[in-house]
N, C-alpha and C. Protein backbone atom coordinates (compact mmCIF):
# COMPACT_ATOMS: atom_id res chain seq x y z
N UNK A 1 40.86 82.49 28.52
CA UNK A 1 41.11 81.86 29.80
C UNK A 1 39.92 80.94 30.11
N UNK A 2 40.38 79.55 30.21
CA UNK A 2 39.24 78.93 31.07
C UNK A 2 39.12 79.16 33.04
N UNK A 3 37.57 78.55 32.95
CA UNK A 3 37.61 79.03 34.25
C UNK A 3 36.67 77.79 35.27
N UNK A 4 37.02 76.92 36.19
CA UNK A 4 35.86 76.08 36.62
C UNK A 4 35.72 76.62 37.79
N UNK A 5 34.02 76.48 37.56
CA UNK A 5 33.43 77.51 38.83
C UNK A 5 32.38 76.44 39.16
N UNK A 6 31.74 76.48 40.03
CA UNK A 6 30.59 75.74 41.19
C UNK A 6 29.54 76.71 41.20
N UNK A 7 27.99 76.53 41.10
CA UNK A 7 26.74 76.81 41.70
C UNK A 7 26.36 76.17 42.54
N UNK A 8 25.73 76.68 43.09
CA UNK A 8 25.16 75.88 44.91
C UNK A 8 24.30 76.88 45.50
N UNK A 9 23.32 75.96 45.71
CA UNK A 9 21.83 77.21 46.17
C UNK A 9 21.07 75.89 47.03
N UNK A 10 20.22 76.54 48.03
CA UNK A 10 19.74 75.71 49.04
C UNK A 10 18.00 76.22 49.38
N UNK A 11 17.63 77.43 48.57
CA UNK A 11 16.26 77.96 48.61
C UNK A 11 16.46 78.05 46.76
N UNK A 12 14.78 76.98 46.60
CA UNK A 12 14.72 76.63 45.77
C UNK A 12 15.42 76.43 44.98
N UNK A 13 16.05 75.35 44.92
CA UNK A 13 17.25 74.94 43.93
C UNK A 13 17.51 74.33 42.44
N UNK A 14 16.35 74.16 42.43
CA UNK A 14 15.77 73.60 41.00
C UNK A 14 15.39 74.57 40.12
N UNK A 15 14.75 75.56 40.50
CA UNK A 15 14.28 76.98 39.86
C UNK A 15 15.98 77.84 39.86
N UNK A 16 16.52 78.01 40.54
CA UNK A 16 17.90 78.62 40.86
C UNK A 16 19.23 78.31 40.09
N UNK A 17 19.19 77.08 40.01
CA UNK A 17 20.55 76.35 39.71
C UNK A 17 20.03 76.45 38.28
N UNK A 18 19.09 75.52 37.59
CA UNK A 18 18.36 75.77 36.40
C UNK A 18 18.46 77.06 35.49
N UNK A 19 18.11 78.31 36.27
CA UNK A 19 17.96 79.49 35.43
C UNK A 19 19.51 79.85 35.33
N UNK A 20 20.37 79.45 36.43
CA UNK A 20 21.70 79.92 36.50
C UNK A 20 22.68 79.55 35.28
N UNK A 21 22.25 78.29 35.16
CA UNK A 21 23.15 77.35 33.70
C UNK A 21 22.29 77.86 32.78
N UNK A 22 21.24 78.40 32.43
CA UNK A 22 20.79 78.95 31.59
C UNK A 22 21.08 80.34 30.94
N UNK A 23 21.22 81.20 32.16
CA UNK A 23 22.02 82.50 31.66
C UNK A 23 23.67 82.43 31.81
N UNK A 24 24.20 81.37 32.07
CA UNK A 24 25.79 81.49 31.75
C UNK A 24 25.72 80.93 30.52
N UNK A 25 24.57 79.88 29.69
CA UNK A 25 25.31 79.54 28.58
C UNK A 25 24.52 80.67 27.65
N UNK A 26 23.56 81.50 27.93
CA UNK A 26 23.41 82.67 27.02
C UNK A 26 24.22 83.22 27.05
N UNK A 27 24.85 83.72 27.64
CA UNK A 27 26.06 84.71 28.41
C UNK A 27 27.44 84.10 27.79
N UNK A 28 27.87 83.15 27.48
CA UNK A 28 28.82 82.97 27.58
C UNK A 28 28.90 81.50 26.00
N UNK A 29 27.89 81.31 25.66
CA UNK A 29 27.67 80.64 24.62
C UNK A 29 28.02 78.61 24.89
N UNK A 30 28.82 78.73 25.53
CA UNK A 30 29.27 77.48 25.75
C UNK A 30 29.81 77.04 26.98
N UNK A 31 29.26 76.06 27.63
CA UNK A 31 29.84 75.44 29.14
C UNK A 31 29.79 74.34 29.03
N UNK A 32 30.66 73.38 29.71
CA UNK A 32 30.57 72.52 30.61
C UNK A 32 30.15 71.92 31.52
N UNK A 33 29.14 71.26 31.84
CA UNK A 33 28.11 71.01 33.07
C UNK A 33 28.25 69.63 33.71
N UNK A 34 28.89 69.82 35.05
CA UNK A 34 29.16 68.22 35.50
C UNK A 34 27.38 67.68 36.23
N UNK A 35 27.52 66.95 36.99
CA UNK A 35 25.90 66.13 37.58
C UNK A 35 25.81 67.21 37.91
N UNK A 36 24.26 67.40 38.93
CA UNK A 36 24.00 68.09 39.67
C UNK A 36 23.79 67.19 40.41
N UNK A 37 24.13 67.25 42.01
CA UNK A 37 23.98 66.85 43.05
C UNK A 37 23.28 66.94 44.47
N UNK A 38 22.34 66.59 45.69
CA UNK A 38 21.92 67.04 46.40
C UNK A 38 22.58 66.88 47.38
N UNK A 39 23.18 67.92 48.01
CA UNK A 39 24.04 68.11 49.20
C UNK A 39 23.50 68.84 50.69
N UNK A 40 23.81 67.65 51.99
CA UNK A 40 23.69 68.36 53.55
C UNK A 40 24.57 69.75 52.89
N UNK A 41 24.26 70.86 53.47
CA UNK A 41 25.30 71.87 53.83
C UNK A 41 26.18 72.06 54.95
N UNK A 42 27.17 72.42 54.59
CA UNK A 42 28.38 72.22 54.76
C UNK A 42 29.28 73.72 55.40
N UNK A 43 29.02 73.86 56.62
CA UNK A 43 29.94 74.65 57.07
C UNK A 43 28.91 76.07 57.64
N UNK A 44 27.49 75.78 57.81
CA UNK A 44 26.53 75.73 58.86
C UNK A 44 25.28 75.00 58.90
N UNK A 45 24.22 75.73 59.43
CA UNK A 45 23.05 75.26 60.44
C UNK A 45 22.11 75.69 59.42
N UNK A 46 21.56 74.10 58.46
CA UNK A 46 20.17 75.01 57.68
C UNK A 46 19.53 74.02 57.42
N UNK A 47 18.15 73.40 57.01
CA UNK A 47 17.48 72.57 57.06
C UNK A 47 17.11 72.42 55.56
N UNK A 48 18.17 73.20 55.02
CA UNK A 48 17.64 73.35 53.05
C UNK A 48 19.17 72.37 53.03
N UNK A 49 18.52 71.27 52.28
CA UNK A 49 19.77 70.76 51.33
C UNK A 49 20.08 71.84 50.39
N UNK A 50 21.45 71.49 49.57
CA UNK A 50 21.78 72.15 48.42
C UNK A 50 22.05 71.47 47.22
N UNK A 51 21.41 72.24 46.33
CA UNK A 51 22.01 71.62 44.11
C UNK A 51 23.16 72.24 44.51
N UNK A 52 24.34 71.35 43.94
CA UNK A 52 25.61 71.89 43.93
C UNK A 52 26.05 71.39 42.35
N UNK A 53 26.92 72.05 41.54
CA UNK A 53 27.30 71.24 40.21
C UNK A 53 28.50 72.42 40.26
N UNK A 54 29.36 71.69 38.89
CA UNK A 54 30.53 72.68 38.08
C UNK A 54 30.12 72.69 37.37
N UNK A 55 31.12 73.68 36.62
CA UNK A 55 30.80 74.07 35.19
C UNK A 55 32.41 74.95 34.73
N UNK A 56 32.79 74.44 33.45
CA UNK A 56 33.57 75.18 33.10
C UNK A 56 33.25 76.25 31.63
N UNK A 57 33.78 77.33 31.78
CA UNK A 57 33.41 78.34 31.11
C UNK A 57 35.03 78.60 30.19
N UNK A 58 34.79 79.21 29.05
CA UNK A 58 35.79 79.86 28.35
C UNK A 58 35.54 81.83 28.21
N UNK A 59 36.26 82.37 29.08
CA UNK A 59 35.49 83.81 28.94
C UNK A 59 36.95 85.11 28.28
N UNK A 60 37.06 85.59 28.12
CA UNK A 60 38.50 86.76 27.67
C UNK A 60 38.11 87.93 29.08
N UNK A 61 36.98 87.54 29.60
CA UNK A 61 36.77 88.51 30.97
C UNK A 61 38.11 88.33 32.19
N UNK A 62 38.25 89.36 32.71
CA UNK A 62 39.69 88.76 33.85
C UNK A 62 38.84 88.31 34.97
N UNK A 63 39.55 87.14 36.00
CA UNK A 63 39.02 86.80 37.17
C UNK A 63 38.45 87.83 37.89
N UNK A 64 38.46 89.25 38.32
CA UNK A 64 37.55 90.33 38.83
C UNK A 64 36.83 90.24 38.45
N UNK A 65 36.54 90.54 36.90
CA UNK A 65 35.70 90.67 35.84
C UNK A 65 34.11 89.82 36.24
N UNK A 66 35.38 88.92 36.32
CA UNK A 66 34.22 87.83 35.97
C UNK A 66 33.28 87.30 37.49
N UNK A 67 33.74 87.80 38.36
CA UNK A 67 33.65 87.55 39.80
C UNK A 67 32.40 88.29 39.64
N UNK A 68 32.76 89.32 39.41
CA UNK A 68 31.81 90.72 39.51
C UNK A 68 30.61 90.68 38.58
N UNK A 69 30.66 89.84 37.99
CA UNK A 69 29.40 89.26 37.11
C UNK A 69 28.58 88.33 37.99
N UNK A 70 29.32 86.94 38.28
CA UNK A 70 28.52 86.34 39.15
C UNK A 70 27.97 87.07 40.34
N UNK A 71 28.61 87.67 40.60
CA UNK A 71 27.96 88.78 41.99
C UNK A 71 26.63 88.80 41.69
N UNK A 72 26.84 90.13 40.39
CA UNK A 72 25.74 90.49 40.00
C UNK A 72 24.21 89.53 39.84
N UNK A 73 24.87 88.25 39.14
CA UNK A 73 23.73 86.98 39.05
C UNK A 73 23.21 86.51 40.11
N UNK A 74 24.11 86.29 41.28
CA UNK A 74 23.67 86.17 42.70
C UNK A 74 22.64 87.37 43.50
N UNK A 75 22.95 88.29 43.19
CA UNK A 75 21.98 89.69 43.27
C UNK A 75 20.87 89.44 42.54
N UNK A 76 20.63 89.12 40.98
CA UNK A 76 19.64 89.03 40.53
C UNK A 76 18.46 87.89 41.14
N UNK A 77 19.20 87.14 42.10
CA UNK A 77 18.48 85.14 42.47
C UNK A 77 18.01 85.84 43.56
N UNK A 78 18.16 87.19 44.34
CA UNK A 78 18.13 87.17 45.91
C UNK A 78 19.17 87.59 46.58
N UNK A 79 20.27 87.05 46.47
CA UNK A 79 21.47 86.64 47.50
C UNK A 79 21.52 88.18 48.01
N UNK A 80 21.47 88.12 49.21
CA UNK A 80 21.72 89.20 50.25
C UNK A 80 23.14 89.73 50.62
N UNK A 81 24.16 89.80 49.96
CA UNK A 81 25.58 89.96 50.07
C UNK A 81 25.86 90.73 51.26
N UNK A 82 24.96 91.76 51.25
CA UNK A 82 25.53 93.04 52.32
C UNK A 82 25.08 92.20 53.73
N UNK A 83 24.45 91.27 53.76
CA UNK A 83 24.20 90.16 54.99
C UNK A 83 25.61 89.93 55.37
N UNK A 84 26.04 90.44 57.28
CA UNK A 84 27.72 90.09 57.62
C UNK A 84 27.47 88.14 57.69
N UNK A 85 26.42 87.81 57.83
CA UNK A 85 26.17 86.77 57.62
C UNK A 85 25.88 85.53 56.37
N UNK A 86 26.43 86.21 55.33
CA UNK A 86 25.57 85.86 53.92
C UNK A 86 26.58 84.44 53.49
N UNK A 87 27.51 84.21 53.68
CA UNK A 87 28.56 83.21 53.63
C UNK A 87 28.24 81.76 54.58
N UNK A 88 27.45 82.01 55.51
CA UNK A 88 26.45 80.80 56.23
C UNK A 88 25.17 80.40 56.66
N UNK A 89 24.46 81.99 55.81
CA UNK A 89 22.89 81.55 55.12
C UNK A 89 22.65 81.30 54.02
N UNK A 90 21.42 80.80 54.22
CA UNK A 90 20.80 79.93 53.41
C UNK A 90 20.53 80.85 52.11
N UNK A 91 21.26 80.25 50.55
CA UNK A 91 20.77 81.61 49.69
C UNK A 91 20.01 80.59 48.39
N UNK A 92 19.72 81.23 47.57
CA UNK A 92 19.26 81.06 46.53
C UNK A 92 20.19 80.79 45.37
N UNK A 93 21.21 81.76 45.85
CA UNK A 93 22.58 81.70 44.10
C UNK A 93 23.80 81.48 44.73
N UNK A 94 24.49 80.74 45.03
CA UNK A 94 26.35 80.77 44.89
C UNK A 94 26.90 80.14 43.94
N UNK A 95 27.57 81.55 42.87
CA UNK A 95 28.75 80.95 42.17
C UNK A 95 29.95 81.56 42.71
N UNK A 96 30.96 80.30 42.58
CA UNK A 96 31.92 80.56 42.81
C UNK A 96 33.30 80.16 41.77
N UNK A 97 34.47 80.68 41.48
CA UNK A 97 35.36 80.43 40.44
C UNK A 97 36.22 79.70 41.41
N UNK A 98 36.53 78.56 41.12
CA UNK A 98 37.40 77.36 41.56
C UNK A 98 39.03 77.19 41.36
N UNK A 99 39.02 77.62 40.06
CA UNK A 99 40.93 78.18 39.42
C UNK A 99 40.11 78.28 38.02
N UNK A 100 41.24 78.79 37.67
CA UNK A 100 41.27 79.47 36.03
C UNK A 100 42.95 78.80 35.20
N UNK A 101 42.84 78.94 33.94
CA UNK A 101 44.24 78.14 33.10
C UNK A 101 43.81 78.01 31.99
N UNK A 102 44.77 78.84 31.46
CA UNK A 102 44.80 78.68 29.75
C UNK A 102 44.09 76.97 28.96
N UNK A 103 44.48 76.15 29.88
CA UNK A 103 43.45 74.98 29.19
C UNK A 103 42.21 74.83 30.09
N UNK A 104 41.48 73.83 29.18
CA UNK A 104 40.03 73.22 30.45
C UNK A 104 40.33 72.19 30.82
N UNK A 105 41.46 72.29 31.44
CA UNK A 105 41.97 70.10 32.14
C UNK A 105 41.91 71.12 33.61
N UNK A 106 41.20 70.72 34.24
CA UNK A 106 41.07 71.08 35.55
C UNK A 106 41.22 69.63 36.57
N UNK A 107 41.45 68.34 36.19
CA UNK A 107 41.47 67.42 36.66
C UNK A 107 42.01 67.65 37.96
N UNK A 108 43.29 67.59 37.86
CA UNK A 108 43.73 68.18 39.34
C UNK A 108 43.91 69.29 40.05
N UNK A 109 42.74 70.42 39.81
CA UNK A 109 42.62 71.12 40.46
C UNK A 109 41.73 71.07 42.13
N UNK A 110 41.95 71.45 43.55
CA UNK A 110 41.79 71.28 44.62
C UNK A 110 40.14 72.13 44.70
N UNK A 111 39.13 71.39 45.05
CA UNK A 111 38.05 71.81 45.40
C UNK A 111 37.32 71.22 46.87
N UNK A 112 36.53 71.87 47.34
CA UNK A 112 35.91 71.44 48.18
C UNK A 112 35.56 69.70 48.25
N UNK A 113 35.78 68.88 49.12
CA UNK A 113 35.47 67.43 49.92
C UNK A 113 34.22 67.27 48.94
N UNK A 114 33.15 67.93 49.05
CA UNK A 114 31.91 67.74 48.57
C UNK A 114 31.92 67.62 47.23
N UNK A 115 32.82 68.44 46.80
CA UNK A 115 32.72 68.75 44.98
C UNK A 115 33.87 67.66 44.15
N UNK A 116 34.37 67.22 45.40
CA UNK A 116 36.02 66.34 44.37
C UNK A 116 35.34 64.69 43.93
N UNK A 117 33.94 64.44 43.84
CA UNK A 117 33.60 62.99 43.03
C UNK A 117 32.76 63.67 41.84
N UNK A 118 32.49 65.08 41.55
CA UNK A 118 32.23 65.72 40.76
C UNK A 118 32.97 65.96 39.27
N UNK A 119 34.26 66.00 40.60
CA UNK A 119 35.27 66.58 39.37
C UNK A 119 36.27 65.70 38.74
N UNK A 120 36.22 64.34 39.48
CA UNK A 120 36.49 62.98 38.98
C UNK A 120 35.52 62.41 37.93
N UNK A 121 34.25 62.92 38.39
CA UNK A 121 33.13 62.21 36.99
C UNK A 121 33.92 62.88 35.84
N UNK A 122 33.67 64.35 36.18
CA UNK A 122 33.84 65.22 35.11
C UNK A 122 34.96 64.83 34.04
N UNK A 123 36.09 64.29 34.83
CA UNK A 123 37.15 63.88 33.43
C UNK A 123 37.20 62.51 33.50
N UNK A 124 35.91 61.69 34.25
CA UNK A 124 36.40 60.38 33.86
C UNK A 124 36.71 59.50 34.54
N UNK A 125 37.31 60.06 35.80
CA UNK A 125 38.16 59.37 36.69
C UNK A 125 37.25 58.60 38.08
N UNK A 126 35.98 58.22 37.70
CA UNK A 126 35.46 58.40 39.18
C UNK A 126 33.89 58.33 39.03
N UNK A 127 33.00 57.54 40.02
CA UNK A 127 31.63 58.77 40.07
C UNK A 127 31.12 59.29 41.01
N UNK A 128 29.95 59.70 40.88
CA UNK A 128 29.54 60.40 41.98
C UNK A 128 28.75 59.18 42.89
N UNK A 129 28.42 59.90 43.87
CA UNK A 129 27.58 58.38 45.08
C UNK A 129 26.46 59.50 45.42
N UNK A 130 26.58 60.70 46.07
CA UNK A 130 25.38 61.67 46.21
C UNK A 130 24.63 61.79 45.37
N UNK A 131 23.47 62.14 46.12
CA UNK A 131 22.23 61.52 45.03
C UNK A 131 22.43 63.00 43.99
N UNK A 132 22.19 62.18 42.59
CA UNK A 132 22.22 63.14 41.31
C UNK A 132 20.71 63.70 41.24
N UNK A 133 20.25 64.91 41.08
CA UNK A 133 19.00 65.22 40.78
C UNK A 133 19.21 66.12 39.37
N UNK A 134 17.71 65.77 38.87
CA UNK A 134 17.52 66.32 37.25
C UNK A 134 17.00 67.23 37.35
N UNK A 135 17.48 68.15 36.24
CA UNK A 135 17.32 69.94 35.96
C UNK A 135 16.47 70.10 34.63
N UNK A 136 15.66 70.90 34.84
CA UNK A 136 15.31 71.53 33.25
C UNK A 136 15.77 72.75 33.32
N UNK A 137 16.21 73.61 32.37
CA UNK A 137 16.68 74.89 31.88
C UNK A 137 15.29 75.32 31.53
N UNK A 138 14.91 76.62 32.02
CA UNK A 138 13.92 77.54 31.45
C UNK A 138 13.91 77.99 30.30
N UNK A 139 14.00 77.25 29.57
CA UNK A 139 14.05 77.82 28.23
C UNK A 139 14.17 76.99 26.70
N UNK A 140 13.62 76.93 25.86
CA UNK A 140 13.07 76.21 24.78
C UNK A 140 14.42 77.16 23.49
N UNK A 141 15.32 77.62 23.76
CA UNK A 141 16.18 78.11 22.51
C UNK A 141 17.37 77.33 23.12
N UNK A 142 17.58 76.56 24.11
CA UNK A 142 19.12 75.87 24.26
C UNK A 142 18.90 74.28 23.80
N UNK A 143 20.07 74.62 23.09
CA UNK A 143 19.86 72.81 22.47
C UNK A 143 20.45 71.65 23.05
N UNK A 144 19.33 71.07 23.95
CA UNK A 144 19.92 70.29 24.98
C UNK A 144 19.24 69.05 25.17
N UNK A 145 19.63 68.48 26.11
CA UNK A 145 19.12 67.03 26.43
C UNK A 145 17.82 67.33 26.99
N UNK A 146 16.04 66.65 27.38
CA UNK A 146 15.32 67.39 28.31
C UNK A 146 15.56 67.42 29.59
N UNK A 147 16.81 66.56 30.17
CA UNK A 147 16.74 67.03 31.62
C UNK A 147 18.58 66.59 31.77
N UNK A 148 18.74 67.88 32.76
CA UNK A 148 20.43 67.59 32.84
C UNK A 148 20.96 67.28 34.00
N UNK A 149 21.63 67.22 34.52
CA UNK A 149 21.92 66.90 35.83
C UNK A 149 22.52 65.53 36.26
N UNK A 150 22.12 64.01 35.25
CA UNK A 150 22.68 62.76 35.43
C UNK A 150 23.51 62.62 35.14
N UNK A 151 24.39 63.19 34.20
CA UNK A 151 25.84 63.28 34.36
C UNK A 151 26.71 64.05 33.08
N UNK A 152 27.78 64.43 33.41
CA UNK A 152 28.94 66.25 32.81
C UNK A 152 27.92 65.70 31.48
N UNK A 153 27.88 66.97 30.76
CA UNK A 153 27.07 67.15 28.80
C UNK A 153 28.47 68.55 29.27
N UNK A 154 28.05 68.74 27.84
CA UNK A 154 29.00 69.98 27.08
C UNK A 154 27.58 70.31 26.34
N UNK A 155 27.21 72.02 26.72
CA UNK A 155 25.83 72.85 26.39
C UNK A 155 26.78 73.62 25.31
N UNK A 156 26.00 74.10 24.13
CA UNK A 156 26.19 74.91 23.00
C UNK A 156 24.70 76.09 22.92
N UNK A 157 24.60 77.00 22.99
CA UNK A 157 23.49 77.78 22.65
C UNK A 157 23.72 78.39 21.26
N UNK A 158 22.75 77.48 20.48
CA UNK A 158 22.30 77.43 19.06
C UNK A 158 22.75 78.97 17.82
N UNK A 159 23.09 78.92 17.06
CA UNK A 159 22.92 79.33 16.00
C UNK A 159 21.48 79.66 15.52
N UNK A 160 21.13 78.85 14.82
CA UNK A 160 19.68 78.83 15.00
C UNK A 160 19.02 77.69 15.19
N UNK A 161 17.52 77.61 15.19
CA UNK A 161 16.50 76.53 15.52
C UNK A 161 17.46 75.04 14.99
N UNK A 162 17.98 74.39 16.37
CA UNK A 162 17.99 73.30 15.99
C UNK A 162 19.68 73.12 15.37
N UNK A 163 20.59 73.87 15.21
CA UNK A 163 21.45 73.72 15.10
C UNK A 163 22.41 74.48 16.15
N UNK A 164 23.70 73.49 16.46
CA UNK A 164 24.52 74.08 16.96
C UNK A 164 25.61 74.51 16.20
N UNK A 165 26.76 75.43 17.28
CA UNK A 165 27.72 75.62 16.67
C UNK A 165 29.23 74.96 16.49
N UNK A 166 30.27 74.81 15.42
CA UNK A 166 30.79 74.23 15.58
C UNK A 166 31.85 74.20 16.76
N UNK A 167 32.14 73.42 17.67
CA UNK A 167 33.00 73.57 18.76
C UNK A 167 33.98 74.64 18.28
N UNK A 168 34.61 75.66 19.47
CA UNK A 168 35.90 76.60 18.91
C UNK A 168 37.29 75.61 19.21
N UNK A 169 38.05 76.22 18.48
CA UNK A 169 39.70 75.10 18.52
C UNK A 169 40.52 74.90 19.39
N UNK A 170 39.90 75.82 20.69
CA UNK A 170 40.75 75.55 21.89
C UNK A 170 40.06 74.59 22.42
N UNK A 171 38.87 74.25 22.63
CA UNK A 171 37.97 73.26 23.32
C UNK A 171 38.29 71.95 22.98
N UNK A 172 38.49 70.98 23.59
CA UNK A 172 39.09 69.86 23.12
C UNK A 172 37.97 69.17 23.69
N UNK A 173 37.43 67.69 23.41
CA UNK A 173 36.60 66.47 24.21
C UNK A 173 37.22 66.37 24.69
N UNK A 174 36.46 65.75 25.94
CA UNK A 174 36.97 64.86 27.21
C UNK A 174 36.04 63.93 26.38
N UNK A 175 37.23 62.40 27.77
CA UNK A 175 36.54 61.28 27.15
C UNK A 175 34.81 61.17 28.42
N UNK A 176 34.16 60.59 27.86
CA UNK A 176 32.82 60.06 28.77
C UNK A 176 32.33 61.50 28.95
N UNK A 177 32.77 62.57 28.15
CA UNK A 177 31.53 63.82 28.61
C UNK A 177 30.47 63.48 27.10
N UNK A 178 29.41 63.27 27.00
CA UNK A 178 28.71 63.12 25.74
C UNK A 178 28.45 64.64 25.57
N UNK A 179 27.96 65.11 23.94
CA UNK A 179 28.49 66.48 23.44
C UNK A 179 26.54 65.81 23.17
N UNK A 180 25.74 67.21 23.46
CA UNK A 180 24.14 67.15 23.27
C UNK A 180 24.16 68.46 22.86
């Protein structure tokens, strides 16, 4: 099952969003990564902009499953869940799963106002206008571009030093995503 999901963090977001695409593509070997973007927040009162990006994942985990993972990752950043308030403070980690479908064409799938010139870059259709900001990944074993965030790559976590693996046969290119 594919799955496109959103990160979005507003306390320290560069350290946050960064380590986050870092342990989903350990975790999960291979993603999808559209821009990263700096976003007002949206739907309360906070003086932290937010990194917001997608990402699509290929997992055999079920939507609970997999919910209940990001939880967990959001727990590991900080995120205060048991807060009755935690849905309009200011956190460190939100992932969220967007829809799921046997393919990764998510083109017309319905996302948040904020996230839909995201998801137009992402297949092509569109770009972004919010300002794009650049990411480094914590970590020297993912074989990547040095800074991500200017616009969708497709991440592979290596085989070994310096090589990747060969794409799996459900994964198809998109056009204008460059493969790093």
């Amino acid at each position: 099952m594919f799955y496109l999901c959103s990160i979005g963090s507003n306390l320290e977001p560069a350290q946050h969003v960064g380590q986050a695409v870092a342990e989903l593509l350990a975790r999960f070997g291979h993603l999808r990564l559209s821009s990263v973007i700096q976003t007002k927040p949206v739907g309360m009162h906070s003086r932290h902009d937010f990194f917001n990006c997608l990402f699509i994942i290929e997992s055999e985990l079920s939507l609970p499953q997999l919910k209940a993972e990001f939880v967990l990752m959001e727990l590991a950043h900080g995120r205060d869940r048991n807060d009755p308030q935690c849905k309009v403070a200011d956190r460190p980690l939100d992932i969220d799963i967007l829809a799921q479908g046997e393919r990764d064409d998510f083109a017309k799938a319905g996302v948040d106002a904020y996230l839909e010139e995201l998801l137009a870059e992402f297949y092509g259709r569109g770009q972004v206008h919010d300002r794009k900001v650049a990411l480094r990944l914590p970590t020297s074993k993912v074989f990547i571009a040095p800074l991500l965030g200017q616009e969708p790559v497709e991440l592979w976590q290596p085989l070994e030093e310096g090589k990747i693996p060969a794409p799996p046969q459900t994964v198809h290119p998109h056009p204008g995503v460059p493969r790093h």
